[in-house]
N, C-alpha and C. Protein backbone atom coordinates (compact mmCIF):
# COMPACT_ATOMS: atom_id res chain seq x y z
N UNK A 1 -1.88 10.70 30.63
CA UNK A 1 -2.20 11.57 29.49
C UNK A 1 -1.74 10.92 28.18
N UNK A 2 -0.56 10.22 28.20
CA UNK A 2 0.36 9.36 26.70
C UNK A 2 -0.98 8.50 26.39
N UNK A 3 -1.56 7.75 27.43
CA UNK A 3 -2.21 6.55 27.58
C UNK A 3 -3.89 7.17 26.44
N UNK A 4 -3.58 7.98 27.16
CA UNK A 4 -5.33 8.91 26.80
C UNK A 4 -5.10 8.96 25.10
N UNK A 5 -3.79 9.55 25.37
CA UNK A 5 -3.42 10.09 23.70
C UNK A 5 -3.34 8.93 22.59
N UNK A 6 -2.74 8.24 22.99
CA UNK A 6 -2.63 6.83 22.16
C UNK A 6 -4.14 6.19 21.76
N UNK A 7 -4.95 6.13 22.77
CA UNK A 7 -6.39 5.17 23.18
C UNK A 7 -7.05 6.45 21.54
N UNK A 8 -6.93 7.25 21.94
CA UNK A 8 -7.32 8.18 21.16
C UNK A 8 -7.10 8.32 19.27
N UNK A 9 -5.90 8.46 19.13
CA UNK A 9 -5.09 8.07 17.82
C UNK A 9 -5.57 6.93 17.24
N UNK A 10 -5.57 5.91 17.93
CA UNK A 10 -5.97 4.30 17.77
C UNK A 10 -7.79 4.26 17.23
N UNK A 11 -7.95 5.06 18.25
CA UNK A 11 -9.42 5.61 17.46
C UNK A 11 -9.93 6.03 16.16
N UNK A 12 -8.87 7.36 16.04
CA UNK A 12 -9.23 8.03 15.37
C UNK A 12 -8.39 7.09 13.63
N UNK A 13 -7.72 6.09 13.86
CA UNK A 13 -7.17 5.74 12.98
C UNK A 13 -8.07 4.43 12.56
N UNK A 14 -8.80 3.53 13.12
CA UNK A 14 -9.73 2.80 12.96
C UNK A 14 -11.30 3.08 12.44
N UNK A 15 -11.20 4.70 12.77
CA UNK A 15 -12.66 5.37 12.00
C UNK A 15 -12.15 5.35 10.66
N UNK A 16 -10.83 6.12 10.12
CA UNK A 16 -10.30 6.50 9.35
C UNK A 16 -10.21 5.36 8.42
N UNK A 17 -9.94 3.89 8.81
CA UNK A 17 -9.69 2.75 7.88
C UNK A 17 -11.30 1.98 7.81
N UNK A 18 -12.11 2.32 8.52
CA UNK A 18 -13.61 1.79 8.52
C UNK A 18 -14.12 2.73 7.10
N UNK A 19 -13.82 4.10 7.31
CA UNK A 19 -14.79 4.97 6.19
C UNK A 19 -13.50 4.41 4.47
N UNK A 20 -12.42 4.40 4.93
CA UNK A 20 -12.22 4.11 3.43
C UNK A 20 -12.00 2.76 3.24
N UNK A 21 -12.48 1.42 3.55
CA UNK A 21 -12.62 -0.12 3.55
C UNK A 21 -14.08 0.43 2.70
N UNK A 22 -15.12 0.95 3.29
CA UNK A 22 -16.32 1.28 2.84
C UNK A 22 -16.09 2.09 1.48
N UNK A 23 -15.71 3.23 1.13
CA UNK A 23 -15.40 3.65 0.63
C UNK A 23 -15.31 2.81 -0.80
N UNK A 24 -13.58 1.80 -0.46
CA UNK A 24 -12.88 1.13 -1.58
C UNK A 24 -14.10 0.60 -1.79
N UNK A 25 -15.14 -0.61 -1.16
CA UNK A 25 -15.90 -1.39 -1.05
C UNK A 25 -17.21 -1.17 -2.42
N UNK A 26 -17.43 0.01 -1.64
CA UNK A 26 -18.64 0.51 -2.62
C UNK A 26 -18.35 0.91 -4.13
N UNK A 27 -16.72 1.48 -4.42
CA UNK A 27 -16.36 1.74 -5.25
C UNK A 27 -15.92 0.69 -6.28
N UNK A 28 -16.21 -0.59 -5.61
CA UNK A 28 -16.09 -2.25 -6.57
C UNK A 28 -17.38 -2.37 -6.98
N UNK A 29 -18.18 -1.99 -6.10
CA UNK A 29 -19.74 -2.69 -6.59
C UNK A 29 -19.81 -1.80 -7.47
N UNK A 30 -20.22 -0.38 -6.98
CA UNK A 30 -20.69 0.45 -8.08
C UNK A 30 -20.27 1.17 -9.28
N UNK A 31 -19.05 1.17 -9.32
CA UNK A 31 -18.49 2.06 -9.72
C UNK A 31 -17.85 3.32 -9.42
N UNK A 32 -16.93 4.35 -9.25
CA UNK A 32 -16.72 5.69 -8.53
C UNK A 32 -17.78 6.59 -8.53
N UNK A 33 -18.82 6.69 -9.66
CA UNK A 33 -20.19 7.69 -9.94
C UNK A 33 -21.22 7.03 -9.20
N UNK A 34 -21.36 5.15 -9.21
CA UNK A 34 -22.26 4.89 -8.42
C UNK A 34 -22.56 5.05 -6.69
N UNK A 35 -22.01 5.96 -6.30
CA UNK A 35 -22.34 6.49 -4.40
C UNK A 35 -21.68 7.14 -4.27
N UNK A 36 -22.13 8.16 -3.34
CA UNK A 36 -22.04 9.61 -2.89
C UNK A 36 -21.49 9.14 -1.35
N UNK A 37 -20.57 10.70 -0.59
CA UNK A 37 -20.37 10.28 0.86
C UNK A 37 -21.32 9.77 2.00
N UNK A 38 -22.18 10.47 1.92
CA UNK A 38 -23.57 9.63 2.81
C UNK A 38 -23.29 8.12 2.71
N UNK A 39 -23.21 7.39 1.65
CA UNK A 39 -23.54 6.30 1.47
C UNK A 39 -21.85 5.25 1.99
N UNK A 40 -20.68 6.31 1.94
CA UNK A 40 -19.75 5.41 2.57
C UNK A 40 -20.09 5.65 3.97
N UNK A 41 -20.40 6.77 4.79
CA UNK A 41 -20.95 6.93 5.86
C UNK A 41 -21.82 5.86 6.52
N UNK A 42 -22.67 6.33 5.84
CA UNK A 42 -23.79 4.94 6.40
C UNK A 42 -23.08 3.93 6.51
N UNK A 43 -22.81 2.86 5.51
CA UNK A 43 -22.20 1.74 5.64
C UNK A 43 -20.92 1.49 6.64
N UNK A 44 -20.15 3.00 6.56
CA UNK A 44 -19.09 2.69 7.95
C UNK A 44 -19.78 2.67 9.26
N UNK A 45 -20.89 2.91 9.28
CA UNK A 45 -21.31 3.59 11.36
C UNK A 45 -21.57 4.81 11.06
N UNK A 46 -21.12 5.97 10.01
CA UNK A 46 -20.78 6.71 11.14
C UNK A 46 -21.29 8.15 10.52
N UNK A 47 -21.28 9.45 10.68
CA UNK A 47 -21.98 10.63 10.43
C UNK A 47 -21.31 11.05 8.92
N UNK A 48 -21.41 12.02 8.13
CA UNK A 48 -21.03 12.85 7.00
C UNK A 48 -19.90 13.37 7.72
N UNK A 49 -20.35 14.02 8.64
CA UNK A 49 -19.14 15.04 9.66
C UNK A 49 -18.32 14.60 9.96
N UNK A 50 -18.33 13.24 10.38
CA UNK A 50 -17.49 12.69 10.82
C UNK A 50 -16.14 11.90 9.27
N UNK A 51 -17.03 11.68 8.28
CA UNK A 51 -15.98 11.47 7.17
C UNK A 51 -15.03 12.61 7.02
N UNK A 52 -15.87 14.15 6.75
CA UNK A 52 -15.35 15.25 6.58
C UNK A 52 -14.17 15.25 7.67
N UNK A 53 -14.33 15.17 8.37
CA UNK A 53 -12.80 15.45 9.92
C UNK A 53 -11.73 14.06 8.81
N UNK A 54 -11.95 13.28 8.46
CA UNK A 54 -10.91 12.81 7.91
C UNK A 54 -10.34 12.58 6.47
N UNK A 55 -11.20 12.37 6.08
CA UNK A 55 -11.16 12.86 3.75
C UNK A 55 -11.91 14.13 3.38
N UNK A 56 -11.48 14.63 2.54
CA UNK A 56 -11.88 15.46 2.02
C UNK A 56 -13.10 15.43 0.50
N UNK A 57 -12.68 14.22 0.24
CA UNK A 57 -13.95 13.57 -0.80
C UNK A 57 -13.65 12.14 -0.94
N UNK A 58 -14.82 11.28 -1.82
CA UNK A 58 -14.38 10.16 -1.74
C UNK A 58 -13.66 9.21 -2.69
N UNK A 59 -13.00 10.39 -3.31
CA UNK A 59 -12.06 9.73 -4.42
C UNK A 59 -10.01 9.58 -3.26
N UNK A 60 -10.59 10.43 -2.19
CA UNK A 60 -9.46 10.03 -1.54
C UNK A 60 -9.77 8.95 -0.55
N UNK A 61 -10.89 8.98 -0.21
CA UNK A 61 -11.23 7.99 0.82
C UNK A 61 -11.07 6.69 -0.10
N UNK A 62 -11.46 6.33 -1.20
CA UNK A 62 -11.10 5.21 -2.00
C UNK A 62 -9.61 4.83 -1.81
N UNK A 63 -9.14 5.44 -2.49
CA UNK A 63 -7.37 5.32 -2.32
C UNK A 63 -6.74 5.11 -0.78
N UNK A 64 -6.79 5.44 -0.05
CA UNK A 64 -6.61 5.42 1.57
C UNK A 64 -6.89 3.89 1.90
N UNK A 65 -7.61 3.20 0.90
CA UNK A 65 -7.95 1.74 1.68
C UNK A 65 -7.13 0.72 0.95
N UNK A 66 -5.94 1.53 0.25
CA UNK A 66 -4.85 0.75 -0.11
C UNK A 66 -3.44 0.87 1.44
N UNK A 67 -3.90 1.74 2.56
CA UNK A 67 -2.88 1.97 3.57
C UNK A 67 -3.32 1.69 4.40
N UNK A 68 -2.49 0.71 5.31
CA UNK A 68 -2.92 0.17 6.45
C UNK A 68 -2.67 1.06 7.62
N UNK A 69 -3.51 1.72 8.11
CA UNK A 69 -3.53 2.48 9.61
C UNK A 69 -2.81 1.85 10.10
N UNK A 70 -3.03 0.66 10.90
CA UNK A 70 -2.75 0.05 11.77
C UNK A 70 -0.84 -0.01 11.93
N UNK A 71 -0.57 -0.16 10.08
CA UNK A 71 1.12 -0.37 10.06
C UNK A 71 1.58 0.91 10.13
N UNK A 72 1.11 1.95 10.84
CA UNK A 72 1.72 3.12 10.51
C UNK A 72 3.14 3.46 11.07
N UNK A 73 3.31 2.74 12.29
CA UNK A 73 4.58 2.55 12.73
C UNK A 73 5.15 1.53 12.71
N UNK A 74 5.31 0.58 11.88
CA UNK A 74 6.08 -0.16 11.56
C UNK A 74 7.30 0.23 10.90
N UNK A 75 7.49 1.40 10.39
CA UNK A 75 9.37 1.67 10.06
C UNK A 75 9.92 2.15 11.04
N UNK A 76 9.61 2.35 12.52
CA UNK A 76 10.07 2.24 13.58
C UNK A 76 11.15 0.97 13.81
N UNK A 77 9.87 -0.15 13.88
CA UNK A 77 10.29 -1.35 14.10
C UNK A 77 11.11 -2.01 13.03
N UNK A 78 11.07 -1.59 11.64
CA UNK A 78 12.06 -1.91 11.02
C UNK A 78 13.46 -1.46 11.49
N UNK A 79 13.55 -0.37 11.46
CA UNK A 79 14.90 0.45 11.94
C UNK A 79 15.48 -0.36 12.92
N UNK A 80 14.89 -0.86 14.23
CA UNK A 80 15.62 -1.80 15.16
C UNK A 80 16.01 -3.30 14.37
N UNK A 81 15.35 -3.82 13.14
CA UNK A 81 16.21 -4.82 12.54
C UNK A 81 17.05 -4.54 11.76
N UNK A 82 17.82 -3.57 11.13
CA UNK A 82 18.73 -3.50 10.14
C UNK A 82 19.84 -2.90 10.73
N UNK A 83 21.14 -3.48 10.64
CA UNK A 83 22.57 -2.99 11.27
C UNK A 83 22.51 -1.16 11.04
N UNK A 84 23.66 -0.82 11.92
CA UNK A 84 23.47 0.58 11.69
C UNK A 84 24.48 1.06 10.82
N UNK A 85 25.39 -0.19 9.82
CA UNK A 85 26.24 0.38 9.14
C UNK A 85 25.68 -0.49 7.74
N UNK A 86 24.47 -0.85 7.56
CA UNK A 86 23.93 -1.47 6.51
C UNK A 86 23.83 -0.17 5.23
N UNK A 87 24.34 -1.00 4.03
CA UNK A 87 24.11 -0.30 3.05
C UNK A 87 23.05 0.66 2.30
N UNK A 88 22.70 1.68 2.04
CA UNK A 88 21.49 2.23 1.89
C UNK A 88 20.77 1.36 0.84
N UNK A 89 21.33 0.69 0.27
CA UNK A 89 20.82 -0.24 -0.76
C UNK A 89 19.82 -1.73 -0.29
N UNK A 90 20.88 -2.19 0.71
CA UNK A 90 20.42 -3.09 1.47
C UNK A 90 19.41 -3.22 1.97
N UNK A 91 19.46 -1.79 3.19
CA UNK A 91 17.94 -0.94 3.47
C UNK A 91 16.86 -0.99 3.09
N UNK A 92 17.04 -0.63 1.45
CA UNK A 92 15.93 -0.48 0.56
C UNK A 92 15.18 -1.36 0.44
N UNK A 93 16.07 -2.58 -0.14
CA UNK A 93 15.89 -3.97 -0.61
C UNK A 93 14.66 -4.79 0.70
N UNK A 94 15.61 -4.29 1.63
CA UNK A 94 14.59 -5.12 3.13
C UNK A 94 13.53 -4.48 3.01
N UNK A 95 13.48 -3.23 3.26
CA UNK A 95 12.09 -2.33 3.23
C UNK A 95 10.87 -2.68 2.13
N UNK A 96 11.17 -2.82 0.94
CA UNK A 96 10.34 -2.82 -0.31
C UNK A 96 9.55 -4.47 0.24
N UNK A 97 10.45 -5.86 0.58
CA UNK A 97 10.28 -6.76 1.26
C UNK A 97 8.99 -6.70 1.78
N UNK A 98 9.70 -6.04 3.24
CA UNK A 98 8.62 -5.79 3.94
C UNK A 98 6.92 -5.37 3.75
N UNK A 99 7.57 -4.44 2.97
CA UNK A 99 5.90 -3.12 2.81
C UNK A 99 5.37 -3.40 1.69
N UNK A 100 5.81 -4.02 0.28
CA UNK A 100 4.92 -4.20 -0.66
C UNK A 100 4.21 -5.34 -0.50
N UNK A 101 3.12 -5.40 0.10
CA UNK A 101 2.39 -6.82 0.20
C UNK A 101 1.70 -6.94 -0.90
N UNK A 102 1.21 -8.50 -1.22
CA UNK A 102 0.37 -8.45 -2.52
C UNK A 102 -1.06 -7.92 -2.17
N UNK A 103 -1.34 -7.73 -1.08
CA UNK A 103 -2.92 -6.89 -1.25
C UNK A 103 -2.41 -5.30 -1.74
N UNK A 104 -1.61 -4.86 -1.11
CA UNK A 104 -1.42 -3.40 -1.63
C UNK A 104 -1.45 -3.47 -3.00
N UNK A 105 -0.49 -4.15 -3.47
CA UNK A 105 -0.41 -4.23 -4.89
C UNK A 105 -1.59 -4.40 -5.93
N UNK A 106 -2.36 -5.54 -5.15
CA UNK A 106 -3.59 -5.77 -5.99
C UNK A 106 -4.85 -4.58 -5.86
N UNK A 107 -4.77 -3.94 -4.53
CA UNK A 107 -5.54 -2.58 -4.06
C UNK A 107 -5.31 -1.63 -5.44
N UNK A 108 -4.35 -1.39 -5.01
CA UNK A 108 -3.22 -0.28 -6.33
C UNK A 108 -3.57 -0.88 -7.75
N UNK A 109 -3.54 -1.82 -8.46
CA UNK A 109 -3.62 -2.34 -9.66
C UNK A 109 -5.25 -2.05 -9.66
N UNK A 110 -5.99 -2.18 -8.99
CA UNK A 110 -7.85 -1.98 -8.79
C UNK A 110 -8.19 -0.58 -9.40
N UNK A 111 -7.30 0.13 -8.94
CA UNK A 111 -7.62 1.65 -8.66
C UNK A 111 -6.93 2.46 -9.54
N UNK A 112 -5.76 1.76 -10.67
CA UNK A 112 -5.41 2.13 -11.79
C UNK A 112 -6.26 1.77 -12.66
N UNK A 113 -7.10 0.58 -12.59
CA UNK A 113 -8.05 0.44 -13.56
C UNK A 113 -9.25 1.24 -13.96
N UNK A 114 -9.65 1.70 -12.31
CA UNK A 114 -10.49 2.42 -12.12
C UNK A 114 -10.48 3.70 -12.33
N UNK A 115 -9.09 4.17 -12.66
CA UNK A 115 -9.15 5.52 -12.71
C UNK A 115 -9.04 5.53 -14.26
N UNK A 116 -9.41 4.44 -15.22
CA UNK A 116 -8.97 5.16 -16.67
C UNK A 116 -10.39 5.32 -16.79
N UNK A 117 -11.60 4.75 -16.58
CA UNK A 117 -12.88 5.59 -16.18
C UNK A 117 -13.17 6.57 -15.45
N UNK A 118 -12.00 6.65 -14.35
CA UNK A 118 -12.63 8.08 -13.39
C UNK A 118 -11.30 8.44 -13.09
N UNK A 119 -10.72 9.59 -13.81
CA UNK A 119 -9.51 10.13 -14.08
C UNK A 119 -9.15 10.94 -12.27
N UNK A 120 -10.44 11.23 -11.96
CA UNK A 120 -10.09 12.12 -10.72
C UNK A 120 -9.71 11.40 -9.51
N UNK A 121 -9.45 10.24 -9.58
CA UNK A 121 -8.72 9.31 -8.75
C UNK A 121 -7.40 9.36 -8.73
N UNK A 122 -7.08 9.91 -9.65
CA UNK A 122 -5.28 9.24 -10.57
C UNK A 122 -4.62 10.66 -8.92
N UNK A 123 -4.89 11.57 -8.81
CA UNK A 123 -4.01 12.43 -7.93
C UNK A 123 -3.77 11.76 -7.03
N UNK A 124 -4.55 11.18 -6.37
CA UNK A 124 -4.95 10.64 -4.55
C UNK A 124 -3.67 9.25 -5.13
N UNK A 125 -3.97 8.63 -5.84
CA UNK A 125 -2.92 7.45 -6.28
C UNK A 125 -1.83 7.88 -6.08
N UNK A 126 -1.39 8.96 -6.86
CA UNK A 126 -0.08 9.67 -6.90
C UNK A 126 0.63 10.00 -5.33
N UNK A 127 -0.54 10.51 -4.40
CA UNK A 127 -0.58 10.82 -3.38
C UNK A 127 0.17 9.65 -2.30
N UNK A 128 -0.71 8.64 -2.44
CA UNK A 128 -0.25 6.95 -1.85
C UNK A 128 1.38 6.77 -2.20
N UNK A 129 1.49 6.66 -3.67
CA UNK A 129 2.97 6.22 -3.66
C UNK A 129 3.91 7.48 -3.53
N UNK A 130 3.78 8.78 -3.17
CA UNK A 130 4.45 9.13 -2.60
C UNK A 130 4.92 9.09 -0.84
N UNK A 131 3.80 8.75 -0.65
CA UNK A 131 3.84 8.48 0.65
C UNK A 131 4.83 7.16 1.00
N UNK A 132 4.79 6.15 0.31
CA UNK A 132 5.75 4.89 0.05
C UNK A 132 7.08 5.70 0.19
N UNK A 133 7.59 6.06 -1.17
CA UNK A 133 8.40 7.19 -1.06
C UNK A 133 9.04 7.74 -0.57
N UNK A 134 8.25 8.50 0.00
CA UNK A 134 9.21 9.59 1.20
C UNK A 134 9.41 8.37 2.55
N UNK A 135 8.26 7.99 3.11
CA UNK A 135 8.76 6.90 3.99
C UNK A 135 10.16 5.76 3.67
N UNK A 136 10.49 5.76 2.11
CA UNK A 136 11.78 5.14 2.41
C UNK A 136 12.90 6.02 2.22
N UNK A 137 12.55 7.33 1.94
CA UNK A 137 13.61 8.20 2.16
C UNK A 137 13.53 8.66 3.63
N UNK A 138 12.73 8.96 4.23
CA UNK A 138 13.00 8.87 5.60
C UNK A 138 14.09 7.91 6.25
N UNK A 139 13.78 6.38 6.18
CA UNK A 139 14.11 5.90 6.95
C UNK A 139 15.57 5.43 6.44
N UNK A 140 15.95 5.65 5.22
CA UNK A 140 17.29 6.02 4.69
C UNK A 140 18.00 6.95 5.24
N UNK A 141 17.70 8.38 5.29
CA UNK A 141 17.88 9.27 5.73
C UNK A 141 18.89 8.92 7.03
N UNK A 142 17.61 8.33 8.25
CA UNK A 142 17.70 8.09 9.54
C UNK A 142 18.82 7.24 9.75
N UNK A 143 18.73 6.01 8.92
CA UNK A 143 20.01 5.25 9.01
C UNK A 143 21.22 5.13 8.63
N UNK A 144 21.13 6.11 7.47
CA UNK A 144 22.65 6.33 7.12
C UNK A 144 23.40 7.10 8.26
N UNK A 145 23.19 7.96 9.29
CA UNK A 145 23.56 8.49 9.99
C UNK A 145 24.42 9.74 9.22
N UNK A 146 24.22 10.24 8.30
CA UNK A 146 25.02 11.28 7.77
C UNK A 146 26.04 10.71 7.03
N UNK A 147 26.22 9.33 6.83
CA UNK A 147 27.67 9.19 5.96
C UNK A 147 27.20 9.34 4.35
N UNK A 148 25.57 9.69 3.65
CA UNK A 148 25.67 10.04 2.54
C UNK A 148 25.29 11.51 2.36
N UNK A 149 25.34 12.03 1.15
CA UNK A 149 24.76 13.25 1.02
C UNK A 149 22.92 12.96 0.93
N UNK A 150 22.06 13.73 1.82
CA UNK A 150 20.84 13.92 1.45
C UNK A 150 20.33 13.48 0.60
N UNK A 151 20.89 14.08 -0.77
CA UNK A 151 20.45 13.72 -2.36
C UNK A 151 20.32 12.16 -2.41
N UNK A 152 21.58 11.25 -2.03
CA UNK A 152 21.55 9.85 -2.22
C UNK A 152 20.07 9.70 -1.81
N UNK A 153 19.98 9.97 -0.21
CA UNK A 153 18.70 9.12 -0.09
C UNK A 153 17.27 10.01 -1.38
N UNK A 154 17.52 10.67 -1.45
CA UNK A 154 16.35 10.88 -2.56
C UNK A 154 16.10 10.09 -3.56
N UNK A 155 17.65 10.02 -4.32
CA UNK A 155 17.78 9.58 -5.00
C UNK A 155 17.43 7.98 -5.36
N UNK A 156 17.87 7.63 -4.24
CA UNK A 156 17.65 5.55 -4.05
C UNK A 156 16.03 5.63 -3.79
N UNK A 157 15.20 6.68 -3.04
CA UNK A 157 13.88 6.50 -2.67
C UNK A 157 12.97 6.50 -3.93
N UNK A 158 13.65 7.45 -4.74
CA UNK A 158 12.96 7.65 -6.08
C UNK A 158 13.01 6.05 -7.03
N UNK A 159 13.56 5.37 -6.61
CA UNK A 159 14.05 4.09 -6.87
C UNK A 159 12.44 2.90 -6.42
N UNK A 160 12.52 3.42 -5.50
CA UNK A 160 11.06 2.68 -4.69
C UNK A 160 9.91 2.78 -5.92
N UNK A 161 9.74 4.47 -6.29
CA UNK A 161 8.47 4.31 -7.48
C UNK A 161 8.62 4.08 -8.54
N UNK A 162 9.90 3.65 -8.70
CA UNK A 162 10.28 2.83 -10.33
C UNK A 162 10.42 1.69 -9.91
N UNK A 163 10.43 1.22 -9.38
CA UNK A 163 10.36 -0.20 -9.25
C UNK A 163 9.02 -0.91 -8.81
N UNK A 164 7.94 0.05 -8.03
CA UNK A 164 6.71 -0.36 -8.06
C UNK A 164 5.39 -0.49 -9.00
N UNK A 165 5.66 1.25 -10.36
CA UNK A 165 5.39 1.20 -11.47
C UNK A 165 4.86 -0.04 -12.16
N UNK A 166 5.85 -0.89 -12.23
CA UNK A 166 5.20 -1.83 -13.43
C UNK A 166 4.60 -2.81 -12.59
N UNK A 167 4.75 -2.98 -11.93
CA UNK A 167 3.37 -4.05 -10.80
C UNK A 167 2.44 -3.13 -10.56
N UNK A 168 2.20 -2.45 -10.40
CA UNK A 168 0.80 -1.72 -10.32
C UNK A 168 0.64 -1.69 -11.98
N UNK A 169 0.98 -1.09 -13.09
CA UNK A 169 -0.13 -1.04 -14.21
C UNK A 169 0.16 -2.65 -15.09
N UNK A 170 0.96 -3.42 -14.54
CA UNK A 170 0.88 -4.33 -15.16
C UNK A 170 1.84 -5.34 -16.43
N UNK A 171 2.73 -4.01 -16.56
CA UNK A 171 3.41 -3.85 -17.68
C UNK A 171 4.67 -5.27 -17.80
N UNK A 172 5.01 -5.49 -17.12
CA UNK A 172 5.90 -6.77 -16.38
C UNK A 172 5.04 -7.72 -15.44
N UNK A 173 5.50 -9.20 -15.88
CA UNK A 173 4.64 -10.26 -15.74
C UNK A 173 5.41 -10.52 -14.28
N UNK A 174 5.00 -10.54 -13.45
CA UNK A 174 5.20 -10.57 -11.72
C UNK A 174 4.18 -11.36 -11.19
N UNK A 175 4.86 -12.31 -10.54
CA UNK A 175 4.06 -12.80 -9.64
C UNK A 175 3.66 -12.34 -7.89
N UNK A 176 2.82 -12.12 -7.93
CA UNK A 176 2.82 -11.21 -6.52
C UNK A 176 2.63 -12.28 -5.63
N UNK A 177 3.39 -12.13 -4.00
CA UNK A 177 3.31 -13.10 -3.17
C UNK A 177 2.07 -13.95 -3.08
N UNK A 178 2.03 -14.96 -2.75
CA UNK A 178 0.72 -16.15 -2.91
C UNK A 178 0.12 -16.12 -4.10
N UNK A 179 0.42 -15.67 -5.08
CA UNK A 179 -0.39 -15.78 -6.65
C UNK A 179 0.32 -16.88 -7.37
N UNK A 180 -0.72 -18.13 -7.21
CA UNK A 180 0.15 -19.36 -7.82
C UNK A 180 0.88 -19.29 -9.52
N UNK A 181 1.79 -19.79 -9.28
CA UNK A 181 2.77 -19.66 -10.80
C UNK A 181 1.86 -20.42 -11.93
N UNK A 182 0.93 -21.29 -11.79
CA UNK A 182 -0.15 -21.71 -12.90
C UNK A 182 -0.56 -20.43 -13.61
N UNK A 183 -1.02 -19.28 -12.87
CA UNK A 183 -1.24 -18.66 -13.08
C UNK A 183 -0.68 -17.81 -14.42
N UNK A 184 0.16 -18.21 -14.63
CA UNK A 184 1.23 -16.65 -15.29
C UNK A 184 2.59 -17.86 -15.46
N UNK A 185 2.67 -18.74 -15.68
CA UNK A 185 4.14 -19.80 -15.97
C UNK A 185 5.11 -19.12 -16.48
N UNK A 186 5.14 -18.20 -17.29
CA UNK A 186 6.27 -17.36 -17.34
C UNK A 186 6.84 -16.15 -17.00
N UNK A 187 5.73 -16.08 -15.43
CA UNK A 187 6.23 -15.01 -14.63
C UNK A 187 7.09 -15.44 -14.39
N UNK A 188 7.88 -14.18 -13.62
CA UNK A 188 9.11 -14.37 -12.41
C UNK A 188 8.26 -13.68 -11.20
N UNK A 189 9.19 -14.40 -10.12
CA UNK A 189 8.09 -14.00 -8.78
C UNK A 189 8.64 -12.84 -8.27
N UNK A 190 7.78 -12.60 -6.97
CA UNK A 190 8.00 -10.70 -6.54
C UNK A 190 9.68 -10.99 -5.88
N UNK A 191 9.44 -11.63 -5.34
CA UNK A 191 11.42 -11.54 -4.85
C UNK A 191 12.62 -11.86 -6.03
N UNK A 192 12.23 -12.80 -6.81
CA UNK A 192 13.15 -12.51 -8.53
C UNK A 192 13.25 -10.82 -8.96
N UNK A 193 11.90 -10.58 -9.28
CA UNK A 193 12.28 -9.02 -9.60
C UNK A 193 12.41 -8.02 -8.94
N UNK A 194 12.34 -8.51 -7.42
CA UNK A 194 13.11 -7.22 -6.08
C UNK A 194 14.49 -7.59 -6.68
N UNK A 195 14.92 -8.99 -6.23
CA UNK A 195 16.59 -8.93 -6.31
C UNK A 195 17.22 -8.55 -7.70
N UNK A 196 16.59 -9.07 -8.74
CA UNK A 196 17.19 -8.22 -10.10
C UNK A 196 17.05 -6.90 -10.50
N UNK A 197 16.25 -6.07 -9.77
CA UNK A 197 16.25 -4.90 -9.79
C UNK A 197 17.26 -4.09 -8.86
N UNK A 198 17.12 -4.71 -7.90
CA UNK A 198 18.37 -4.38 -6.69
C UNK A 198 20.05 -4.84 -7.45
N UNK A 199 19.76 -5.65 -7.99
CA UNK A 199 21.29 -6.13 -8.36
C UNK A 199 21.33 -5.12 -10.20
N UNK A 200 20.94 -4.44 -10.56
CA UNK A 200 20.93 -3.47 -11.73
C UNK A 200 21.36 -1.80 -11.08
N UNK A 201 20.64 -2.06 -9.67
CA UNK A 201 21.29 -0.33 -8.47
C UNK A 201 22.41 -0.89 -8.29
N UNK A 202 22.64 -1.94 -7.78
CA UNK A 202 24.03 -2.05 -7.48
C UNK A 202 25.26 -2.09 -8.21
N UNK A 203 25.14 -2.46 -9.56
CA UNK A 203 26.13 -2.34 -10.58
C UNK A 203 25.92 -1.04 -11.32
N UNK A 204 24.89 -0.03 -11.09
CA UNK A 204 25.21 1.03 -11.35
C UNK A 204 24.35 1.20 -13.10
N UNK A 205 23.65 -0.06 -13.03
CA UNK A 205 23.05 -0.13 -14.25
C UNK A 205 24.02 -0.28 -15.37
């Protein structure tokens, strides 16, 4: 029955990243006004009905193809690499590592652009990086084992969307992983401004 259930999930999470790949897809060519759900439908395989069982319109199905299904349990597998008396800070630092890849980033930077033409995107965005968010207050949470108050981990998680902020709209010159330094010569790269941001929490600012 686990076996059934899993085969299943795996399913239903590969429809889910097919309709919004299509989705994001169409929303480069055309614009957000240029195609209607039918038309991410079609292009995924698959029925109207079948989008409906998983977005609710396609300004969320756009946004959704900045999250990888597939990594959905990967802060599982983080949790088995980090000591169990590691600093909540530390935590953080590894986590952000891990999960901010430069496609997310560049997904996310797409879809801020896109929304200063199509404002009704900006919620579902909001939506994504909270989801970042709470997933590193979760797994803060989990690992501190109770030696902080609750609030901390809020507090350090709220940390996650200030520090992702200016790489998504742009505002700070970052080099995002594999984006050659020709590019931008007086960037600093994405691990310069993880660790100087991490080392500004740690002195307490």
């Amino acid at each position: 029955m686990m076996i059934k259930q899993n085969l299943r999930d795996l399913k239903r999470e590969a429809t889910a990243h097919a309709l919004a790949d299509a989705a994001y897809e169409l929303a480069l060519e055309r614009g957000l006004d240029g195609f209607v759900v039918d038309d991410i439908a079609q292009r995924a395989g698959y029925s109207r009905r079948t989008f409906a069982n998983h977005f609710s319109c396609k300004e969320e199905a756009v946004v959704m193809a900045t999250v990888a299904f597939k990594e959905k349990h990967e802060p599982e597998r983080l949790l088995a690499t980090i000591p169990s008396d590691a600093h909540p800070l530390d935590t953080l630092h590894h986590l952000l590592k891990m999960r901010l890849t430069a496609e997310l980033f560049r997904k996310l930077r797409t879809l801020v652009t896109m929304s200063k033409e199509a404002p009704t995107l900006e919620p579902y965005i909001l939506i994504v990086l909270r989801k970042l968010q709470f997933e590193a207050q979760s797994i803060l949470s989990e690992l501190s084992g109770g030696r902080y108050p609750e609030s901390y981990s809020h507090l350090l998680a709220g940390a996650t969307y200030g520090v992702m902020l200016p790489l998504i709209d742009g505002s700070l010159k970052v080099l995002l992983p594999g984006e050659p330094a020709a590019d931008a010569p007086d960037a600093i790269t994405f691990e310069q401004y993880l660790d100087t941001a991490f080392s500004y929490l740690r002195q307490g600012f």
